[in-house]
Structure formats: structure tokens, C-alpha cells
PDB file of N, CA and C in Angstrom:
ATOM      1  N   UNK A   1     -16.126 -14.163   7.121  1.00  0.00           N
ATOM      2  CA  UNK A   1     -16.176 -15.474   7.714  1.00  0.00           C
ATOM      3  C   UNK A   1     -15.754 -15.297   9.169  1.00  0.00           C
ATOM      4  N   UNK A   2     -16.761 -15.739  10.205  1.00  0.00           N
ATOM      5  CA  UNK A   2     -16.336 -15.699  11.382  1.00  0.00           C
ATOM      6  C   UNK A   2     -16.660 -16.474  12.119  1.00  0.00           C
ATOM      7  N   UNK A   3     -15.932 -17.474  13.348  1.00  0.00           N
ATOM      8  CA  UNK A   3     -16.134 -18.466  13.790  1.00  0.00           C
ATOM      9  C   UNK A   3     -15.732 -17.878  15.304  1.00  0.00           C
ATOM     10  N   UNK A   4     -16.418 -17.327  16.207  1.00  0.00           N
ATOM     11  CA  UNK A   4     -16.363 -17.068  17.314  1.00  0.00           C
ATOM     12  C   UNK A   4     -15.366 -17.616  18.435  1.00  0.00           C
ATOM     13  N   UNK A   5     -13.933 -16.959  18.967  1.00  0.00           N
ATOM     14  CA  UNK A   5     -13.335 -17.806  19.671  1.00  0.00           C
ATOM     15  C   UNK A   5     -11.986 -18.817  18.540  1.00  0.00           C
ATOM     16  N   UNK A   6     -12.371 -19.019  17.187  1.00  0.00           N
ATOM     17  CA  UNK A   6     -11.815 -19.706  16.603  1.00  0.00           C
ATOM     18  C   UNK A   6     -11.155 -18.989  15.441  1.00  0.00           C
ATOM     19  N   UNK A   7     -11.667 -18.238  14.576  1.00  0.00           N
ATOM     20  CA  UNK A   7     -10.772 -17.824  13.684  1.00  0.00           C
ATOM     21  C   UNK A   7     -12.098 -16.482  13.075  1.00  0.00           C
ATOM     22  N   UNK A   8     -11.314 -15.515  12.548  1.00  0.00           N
ATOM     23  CA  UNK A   8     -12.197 -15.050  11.610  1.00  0.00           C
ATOM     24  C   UNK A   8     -11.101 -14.320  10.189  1.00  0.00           C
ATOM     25  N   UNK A   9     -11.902 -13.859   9.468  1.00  0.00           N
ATOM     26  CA  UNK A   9     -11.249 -13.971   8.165  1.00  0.00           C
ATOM     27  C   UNK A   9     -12.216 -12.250   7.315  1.00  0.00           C
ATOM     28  N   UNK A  10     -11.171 -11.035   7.446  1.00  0.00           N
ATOM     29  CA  UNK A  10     -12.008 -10.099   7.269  1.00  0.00           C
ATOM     30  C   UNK A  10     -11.483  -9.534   6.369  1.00  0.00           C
ATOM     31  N   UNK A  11     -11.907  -8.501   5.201  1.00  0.00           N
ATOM     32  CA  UNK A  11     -11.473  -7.905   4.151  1.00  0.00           C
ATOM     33  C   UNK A  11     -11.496  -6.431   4.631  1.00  0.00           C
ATOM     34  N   UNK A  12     -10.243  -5.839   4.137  1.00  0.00           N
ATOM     35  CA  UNK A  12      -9.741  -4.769   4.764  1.00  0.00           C
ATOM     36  C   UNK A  12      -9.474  -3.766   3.352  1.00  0.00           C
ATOM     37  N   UNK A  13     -10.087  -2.184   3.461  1.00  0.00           N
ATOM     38  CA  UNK A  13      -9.499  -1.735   2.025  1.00  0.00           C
ATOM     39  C   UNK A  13      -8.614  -0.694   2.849  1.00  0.00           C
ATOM     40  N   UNK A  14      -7.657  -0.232   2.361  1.00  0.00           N
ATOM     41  CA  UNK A  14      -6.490   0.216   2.966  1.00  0.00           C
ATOM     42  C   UNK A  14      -6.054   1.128   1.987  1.00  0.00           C
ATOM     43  N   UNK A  15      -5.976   2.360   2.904  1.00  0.00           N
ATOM     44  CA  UNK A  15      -5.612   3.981   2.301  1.00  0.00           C
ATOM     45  C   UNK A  15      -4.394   3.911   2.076  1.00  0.00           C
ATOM     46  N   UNK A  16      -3.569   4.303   1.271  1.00  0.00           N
ATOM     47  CA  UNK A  16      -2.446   4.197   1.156  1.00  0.00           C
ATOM     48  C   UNK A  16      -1.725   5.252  -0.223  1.00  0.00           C
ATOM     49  N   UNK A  17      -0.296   5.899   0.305  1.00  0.00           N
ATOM     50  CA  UNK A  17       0.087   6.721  -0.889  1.00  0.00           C
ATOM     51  C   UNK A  17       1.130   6.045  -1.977  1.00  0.00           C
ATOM     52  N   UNK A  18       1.158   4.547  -1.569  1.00  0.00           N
ATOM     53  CA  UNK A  18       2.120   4.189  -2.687  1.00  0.00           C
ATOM     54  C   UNK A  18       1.137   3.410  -3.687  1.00  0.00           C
ATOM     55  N   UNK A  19       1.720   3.445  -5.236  1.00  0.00           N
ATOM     56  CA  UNK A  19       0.753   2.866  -6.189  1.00  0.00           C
ATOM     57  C   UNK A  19       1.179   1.293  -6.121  1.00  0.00           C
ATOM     58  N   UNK A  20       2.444   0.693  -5.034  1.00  0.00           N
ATOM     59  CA  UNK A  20       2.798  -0.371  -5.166  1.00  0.00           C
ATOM     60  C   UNK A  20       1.963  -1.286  -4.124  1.00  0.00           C
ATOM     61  N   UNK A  21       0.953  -0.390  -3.669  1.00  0.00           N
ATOM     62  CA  UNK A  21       0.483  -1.568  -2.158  1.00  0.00           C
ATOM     63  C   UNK A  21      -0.955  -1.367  -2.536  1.00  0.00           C
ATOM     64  N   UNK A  22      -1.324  -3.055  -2.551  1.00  0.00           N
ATOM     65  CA  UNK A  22      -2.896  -3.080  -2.638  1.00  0.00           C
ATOM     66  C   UNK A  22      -3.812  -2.705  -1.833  1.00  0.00           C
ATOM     67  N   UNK A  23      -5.093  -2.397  -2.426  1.00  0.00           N
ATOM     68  CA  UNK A  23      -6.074  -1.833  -2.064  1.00  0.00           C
ATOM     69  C   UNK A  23      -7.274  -2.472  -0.807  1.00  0.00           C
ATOM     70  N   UNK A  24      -6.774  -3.695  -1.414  1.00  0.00           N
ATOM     71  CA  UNK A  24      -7.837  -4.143  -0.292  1.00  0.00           C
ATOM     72  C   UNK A  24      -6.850  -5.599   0.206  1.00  0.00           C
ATOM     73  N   UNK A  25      -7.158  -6.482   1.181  1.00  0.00           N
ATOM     74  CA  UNK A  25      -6.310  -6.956   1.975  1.00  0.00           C
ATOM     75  C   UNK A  25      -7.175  -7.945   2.741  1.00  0.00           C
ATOM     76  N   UNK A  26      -7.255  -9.224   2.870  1.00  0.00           N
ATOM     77  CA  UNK A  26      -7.852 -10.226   3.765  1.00  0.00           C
ATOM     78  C   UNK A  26      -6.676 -10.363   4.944  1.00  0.00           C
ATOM     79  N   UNK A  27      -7.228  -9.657   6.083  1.00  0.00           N
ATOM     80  CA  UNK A  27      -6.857 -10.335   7.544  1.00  0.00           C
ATOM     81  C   UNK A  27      -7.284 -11.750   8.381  1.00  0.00           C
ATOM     82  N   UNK A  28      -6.071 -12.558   8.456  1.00  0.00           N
ATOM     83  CA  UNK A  28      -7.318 -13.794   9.193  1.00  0.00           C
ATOM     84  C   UNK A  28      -6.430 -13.520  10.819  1.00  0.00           C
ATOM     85  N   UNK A  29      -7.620 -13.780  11.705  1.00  0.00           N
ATOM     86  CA  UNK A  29      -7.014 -13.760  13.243  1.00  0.00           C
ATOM     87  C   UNK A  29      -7.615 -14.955  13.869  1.00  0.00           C
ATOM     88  N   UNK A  30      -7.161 -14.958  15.149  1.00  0.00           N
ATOM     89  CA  UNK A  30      -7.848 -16.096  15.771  1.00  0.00           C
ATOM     90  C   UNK A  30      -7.142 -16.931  16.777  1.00  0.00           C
ATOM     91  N   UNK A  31      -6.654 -18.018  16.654  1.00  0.00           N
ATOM     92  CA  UNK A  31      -6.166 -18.949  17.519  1.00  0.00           C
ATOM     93  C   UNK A  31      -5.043 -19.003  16.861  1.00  0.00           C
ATOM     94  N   UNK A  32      -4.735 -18.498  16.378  1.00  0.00           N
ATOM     95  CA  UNK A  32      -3.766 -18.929  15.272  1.00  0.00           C
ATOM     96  C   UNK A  32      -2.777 -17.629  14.955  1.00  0.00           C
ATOM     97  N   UNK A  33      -1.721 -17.473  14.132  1.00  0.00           N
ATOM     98  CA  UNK A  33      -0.959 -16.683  14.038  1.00  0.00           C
ATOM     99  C   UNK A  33      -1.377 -15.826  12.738  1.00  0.00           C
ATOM    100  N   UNK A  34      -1.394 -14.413  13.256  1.00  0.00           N
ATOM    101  CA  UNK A  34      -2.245 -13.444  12.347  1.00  0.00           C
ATOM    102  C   UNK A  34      -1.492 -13.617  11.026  1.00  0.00           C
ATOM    103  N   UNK A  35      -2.159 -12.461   9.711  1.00  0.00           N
ATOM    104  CA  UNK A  35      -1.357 -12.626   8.755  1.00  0.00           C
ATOM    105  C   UNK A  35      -2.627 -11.969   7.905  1.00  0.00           C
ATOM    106  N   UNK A  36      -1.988 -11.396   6.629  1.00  0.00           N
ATOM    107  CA  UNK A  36      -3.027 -10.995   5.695  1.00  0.00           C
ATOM    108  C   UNK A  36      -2.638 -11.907   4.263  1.00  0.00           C
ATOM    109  N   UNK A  37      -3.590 -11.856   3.829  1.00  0.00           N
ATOM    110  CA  UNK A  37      -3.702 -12.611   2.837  1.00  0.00           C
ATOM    111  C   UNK A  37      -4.097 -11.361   1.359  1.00  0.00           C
ATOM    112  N   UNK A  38      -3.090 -11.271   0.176  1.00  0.00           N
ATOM    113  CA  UNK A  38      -3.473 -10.191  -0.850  1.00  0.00           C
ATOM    114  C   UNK A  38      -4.702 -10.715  -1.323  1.00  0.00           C
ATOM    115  N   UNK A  39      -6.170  -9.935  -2.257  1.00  0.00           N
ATOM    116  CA  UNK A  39      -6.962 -10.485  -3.140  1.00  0.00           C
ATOM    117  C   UNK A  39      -6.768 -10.853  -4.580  1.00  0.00           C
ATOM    118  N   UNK A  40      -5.515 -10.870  -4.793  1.00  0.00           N
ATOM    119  CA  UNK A  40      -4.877 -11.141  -6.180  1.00  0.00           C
ATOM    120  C   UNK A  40      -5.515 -12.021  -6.210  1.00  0.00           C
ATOM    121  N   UNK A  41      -5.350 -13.532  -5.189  1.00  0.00           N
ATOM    122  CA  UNK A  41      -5.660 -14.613  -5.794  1.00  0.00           C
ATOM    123  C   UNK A  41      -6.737 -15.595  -4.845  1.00  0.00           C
ATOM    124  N   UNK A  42      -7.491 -14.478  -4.376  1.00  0.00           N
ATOM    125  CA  UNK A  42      -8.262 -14.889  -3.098  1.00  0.00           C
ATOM    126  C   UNK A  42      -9.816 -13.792  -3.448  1.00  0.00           C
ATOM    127  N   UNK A  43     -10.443 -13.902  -4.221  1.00  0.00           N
ATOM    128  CA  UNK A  43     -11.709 -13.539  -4.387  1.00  0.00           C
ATOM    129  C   UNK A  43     -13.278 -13.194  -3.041  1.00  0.00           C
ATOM    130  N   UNK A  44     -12.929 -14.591  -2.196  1.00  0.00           N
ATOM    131  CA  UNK A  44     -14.135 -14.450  -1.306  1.00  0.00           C
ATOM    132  C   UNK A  44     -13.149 -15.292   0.331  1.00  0.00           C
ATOM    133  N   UNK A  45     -13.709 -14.971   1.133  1.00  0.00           N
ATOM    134  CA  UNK A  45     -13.397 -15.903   2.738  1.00  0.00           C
ATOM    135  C   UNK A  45     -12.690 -17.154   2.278  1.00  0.00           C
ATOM    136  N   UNK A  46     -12.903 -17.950   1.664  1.00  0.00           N
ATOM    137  CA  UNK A  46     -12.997 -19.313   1.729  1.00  0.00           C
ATOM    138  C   UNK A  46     -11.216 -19.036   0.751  1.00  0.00           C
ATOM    139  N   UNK A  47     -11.657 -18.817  -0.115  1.00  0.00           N
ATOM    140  CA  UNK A  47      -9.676 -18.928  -0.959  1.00  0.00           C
ATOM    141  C   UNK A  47      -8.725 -18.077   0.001  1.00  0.00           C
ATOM    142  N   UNK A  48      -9.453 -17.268   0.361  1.00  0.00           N
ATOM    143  CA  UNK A  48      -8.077 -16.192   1.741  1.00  0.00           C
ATOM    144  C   UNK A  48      -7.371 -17.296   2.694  1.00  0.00           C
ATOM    145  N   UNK A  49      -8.593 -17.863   3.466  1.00  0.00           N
ATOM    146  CA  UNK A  49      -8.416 -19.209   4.168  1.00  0.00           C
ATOM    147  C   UNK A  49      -7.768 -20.394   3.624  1.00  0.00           C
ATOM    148  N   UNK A  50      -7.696 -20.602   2.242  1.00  0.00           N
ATOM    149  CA  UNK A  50      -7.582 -21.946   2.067  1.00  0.00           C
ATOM    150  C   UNK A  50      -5.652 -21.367   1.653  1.00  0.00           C
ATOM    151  N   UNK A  51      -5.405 -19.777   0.890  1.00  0.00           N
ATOM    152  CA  UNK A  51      -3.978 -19.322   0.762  1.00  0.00           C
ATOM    153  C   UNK A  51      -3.582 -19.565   2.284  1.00  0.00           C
ATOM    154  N   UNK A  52      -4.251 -18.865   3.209  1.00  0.00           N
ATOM    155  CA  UNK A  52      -3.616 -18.938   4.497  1.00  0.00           C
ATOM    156  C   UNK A  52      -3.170 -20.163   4.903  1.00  0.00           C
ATOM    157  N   UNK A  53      -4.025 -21.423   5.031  1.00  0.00           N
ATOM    158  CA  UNK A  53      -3.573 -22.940   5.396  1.00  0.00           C
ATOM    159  C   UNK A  53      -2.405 -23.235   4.456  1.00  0.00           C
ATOM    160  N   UNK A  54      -2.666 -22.865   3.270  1.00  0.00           N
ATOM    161  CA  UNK A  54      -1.353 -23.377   2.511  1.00  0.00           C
ATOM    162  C   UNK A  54      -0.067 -23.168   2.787  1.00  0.00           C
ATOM    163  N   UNK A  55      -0.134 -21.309   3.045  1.00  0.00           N
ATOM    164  CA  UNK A  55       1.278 -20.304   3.642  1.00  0.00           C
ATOM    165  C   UNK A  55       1.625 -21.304   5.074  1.00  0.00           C
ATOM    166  N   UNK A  56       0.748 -21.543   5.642  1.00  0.00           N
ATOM    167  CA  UNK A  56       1.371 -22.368   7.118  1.00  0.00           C
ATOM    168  C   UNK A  56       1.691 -23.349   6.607  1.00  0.00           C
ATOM    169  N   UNK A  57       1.219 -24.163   6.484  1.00  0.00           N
ATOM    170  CA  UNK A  57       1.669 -25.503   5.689  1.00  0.00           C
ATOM    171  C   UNK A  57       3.041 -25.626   5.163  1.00  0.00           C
ATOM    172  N   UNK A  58       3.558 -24.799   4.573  1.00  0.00           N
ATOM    173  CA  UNK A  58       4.559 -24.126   3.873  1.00  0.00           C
ATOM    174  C   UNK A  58       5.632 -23.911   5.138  1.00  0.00           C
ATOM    175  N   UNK A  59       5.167 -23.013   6.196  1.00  0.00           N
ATOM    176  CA  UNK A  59       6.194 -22.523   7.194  1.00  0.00           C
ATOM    177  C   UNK A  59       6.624 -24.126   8.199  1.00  0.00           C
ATOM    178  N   UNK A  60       5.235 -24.600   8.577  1.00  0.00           N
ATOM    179  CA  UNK A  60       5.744 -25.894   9.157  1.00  0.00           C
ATOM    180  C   UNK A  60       6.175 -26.777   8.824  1.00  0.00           C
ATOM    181  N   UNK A  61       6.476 -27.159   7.521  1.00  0.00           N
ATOM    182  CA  UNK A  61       7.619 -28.100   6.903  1.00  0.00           C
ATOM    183  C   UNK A  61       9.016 -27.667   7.033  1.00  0.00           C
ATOM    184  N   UNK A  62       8.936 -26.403   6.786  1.00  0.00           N
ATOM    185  CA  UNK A  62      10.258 -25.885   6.782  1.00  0.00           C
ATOM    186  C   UNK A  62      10.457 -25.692   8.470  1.00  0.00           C
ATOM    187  N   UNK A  63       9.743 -24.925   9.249  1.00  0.00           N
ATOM    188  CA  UNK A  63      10.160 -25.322  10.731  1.00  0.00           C
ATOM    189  C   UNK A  63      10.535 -26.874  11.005  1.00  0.00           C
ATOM    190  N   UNK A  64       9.807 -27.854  10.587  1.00  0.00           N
ATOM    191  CA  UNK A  64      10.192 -28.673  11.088  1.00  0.00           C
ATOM    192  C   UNK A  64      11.200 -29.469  10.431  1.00  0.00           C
ATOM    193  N   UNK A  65      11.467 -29.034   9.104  1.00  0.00           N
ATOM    194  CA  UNK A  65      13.325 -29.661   8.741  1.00  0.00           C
ATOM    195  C   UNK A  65      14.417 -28.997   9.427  1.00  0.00           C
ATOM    196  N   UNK A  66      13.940 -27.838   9.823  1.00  0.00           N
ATOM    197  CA  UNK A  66      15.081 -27.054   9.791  1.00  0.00           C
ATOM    198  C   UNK A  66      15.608 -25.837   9.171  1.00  0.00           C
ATOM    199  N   UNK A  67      14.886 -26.060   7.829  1.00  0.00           N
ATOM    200  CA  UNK A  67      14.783 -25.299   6.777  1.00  0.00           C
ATOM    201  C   UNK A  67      14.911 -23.206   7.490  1.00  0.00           C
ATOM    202  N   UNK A  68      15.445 -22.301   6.739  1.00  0.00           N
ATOM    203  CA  UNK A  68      14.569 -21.056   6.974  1.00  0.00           C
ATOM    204  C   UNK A  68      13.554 -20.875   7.031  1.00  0.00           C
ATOM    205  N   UNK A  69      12.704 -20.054   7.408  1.00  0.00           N
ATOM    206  CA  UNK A  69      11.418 -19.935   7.430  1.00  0.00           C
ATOM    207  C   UNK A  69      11.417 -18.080   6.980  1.00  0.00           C
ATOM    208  N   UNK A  70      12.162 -17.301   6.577  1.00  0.00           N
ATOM    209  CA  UNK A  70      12.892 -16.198   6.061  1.00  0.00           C
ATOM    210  C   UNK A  70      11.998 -15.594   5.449  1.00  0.00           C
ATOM    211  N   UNK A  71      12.025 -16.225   4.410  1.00  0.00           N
ATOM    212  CA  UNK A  71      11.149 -15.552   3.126  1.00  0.00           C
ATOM    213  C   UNK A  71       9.713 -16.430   3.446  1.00  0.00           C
ATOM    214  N   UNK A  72       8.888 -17.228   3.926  1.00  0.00           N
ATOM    215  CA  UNK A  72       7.540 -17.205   3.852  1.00  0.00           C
ATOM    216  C   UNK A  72       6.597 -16.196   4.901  1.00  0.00           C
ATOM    217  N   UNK A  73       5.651 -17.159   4.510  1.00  0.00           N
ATOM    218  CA  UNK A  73       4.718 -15.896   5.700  1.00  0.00           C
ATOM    219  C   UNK A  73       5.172 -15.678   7.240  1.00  0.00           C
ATOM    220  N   UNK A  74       4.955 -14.707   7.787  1.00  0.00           N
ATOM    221  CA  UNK A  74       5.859 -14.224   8.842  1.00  0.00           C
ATOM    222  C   UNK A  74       4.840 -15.240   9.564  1.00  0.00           C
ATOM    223  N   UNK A  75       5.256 -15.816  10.958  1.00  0.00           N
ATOM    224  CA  UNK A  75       4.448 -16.299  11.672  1.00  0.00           C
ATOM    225  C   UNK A  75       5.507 -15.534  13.101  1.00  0.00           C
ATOM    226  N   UNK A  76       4.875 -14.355  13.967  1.00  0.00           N
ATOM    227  CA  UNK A  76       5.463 -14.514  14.980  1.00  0.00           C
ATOM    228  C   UNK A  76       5.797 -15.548  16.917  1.00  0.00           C
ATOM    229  N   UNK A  77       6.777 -16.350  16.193  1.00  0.00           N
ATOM    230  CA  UNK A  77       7.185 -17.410  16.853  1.00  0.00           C
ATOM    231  C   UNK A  77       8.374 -18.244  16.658  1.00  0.00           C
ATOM    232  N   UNK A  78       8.886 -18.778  17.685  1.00  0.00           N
ATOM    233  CA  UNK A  78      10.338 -19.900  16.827  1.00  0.00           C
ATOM    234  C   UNK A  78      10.136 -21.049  15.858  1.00  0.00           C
ATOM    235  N   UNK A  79      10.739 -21.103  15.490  1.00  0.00           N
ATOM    236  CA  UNK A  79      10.626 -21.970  14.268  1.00  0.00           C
ATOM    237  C   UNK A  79      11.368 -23.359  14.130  1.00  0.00           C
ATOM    238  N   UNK A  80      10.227 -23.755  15.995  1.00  0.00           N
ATOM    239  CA  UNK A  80      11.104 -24.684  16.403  1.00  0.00           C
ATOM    240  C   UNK A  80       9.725 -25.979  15.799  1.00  0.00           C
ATOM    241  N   UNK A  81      10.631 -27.382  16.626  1.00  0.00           N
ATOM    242  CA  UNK A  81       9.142 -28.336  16.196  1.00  0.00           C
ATOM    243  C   UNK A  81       7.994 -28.109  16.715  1.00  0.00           C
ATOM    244  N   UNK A  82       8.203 -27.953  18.242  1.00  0.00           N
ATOM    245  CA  UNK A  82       7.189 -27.746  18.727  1.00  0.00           C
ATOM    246  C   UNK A  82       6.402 -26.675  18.262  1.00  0.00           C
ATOM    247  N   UNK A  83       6.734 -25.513  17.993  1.00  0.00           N
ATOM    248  CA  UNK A  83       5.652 -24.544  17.461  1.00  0.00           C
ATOM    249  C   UNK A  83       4.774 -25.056  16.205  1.00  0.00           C
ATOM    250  N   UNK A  84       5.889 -25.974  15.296  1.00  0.00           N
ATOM    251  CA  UNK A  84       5.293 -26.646  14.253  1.00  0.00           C
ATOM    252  C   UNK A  84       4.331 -27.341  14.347  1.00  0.00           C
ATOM    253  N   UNK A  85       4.650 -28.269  15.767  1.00  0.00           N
ATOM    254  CA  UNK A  85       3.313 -29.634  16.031  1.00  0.00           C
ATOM    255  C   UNK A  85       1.893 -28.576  16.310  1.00  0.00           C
ATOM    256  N   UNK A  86       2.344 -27.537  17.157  1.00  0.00           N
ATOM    257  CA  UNK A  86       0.908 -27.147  17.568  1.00  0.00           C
ATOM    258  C   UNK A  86       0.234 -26.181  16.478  1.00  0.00           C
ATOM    259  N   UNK A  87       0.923 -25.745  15.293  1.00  0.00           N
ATOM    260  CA  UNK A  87       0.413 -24.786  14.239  1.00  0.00           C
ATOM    261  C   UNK A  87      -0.026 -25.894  13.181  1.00  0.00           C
ATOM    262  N   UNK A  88       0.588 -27.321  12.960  1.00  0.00           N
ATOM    263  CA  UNK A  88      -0.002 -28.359  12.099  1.00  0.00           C
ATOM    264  C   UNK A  88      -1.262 -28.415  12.638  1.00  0.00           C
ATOM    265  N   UNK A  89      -1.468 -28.649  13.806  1.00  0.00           N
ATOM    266  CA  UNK A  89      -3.008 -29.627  14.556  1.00  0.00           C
ATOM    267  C   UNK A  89      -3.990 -28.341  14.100  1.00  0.00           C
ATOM    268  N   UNK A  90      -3.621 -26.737  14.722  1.00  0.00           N
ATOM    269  CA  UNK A  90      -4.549 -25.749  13.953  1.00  0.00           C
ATOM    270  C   UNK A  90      -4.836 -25.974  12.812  1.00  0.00           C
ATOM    271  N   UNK A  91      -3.734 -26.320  11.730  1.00  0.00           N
ATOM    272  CA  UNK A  91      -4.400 -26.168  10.346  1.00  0.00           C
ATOM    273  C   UNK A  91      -5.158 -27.229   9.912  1.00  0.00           C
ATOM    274  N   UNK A  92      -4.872 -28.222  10.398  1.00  0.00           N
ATOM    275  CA  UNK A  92      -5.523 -29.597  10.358  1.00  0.00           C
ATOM    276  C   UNK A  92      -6.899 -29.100  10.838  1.00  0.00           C
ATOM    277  N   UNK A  93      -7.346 -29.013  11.756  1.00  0.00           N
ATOM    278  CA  UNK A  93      -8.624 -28.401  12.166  1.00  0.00           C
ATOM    279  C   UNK A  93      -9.015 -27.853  11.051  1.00  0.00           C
ATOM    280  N   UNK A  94      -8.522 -26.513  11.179  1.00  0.00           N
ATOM    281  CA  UNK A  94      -9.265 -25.161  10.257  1.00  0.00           C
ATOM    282  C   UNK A  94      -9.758 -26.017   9.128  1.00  0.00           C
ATOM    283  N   UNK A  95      -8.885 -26.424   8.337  1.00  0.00           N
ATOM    284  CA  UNK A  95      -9.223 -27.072   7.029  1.00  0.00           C
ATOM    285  C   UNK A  95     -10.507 -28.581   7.138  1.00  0.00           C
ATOM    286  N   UNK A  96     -10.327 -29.045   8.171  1.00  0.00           N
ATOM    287  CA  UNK A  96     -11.314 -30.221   8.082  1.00  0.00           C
ATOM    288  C   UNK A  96     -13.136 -30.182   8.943  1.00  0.00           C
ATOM    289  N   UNK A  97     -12.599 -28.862   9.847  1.00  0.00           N
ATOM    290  CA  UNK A  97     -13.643 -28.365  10.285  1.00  0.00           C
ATOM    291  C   UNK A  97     -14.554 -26.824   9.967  1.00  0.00           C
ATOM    292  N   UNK A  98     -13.690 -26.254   9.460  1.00  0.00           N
ATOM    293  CA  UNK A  98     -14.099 -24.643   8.904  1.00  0.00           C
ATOM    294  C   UNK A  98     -13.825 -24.926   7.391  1.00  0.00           C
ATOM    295  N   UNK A  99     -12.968 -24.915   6.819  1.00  0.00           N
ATOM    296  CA  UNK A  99     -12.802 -24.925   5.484  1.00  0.00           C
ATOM    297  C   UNK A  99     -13.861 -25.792   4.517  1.00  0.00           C
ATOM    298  N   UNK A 100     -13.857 -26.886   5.338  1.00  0.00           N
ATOM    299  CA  UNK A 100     -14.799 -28.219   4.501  1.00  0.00           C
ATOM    300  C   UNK A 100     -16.377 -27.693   4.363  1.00  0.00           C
ATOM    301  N   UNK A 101     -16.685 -26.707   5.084  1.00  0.00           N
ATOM    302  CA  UNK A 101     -17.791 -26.221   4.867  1.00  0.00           C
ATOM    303  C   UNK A 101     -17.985 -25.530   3.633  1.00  0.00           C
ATOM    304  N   UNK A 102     -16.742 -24.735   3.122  1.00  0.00           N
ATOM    305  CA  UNK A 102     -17.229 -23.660   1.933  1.00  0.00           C
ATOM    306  C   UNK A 102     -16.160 -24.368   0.606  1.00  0.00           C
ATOM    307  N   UNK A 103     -16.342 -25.196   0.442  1.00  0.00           N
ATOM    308  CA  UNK A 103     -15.793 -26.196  -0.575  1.00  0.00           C
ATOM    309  C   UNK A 103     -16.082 -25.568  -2.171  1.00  0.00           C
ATOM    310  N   UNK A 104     -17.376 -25.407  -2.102  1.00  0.00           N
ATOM    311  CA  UNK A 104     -18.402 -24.576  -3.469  1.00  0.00           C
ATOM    312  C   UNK A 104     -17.649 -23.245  -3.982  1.00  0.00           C
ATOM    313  N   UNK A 105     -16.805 -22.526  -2.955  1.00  0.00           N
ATOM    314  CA  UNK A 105     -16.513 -21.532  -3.138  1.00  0.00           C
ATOM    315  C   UNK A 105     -14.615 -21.578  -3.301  1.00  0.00           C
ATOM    316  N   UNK A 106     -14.142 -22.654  -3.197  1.00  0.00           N
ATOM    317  CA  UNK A 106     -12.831 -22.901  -3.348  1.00  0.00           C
ATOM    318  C   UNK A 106     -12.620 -22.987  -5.420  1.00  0.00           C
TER     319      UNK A 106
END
């Protein structure tokens, strides 16, 4: 899945000598704060994307109580409001303008 300038969303298989780290790996990049997504529970583009909106979703509530942000997905940035307001309006996008397209596949 790739949206030029805006986000893309790529599957990665990854050499590795431990039997504890998976094999293959969804990267999403873009405007947005990188991050991989496992295929445990993400089959095609569209569920990688829709785990990824969720994992943010997740970090900006908790940025914006106050909360840790410790144990979720790493986002490198403070975990102040403001980083929150402008990582909500991304996901808000992604999801109502990229995501809403592959609905069939969620």
C-alpha cells in the first residue's frame, strides 16, 4: 500500500538468528511516526494499517491524560498534547481517507 508523499505500508521478511523474532514484519512510514506492525494479526496492507491507527490511538490518549506512554508503541517524540493534537488529525485522516478505501479487506 502506497500513497505517495503520505504514507506507505510495506512487508518486510527479516533474517534473523533468534527463533523468538518474526519472520516477516509490516513497516508503515510516511508523515507520520514510523513503526512496524507483527503479521500475527495483520494478514494484508489494510489490517497492518488499521493495528497501526489503533497503536496511535492508544499512545494519544495516554499522551494526552498524562498517562505513560512506556509500554505502547514507541512513537519518537514527547508525549506532550501538542504532539497528541497533531498525531490525532494524522490518524483521523489516514483512517477516513486511506483506510476507508480497503474496508473489504479489514
Amino acid at each position: 500500500m502506497l500513497f505517495p508523499g503520505i504514507i506507505g505500508v510495506f512487508l518486510f521478511k527479516i533474517g534473523h538468528s533468534r527463533e523468538d523474532v518474526d519472520d516477516w514484519v509490516w513497516v508503515v512510514v510516511g508523515d507520520i511516526p514510523p513503526a512496524y506492525i507483527t503479521c500475527e494479526h495483520a494478514p494484508n496492507p489494510a489490517t497492518a494499517l488499521d493495528g497501526y491507527l489503533g497503536a496511535m490511538e492508544d499512545w494519544v490518549a495516554s499522551a494526552e491524560s498524562g498517562a505513560s506512554v512506556e509500554h505502547l508503541i514507541p512513537v519518537n517524540a514527547s508525549a506532550s498534547k501538542e504532539t497528541a493534537d497533531m498525531l490525532r488529525s494524522r490518524i483521523a485522516f489516514l483512517d477516513q481517507r486511506i483506510l476507508s478505501q480497503y474496508q473489504a479487506d479489514l
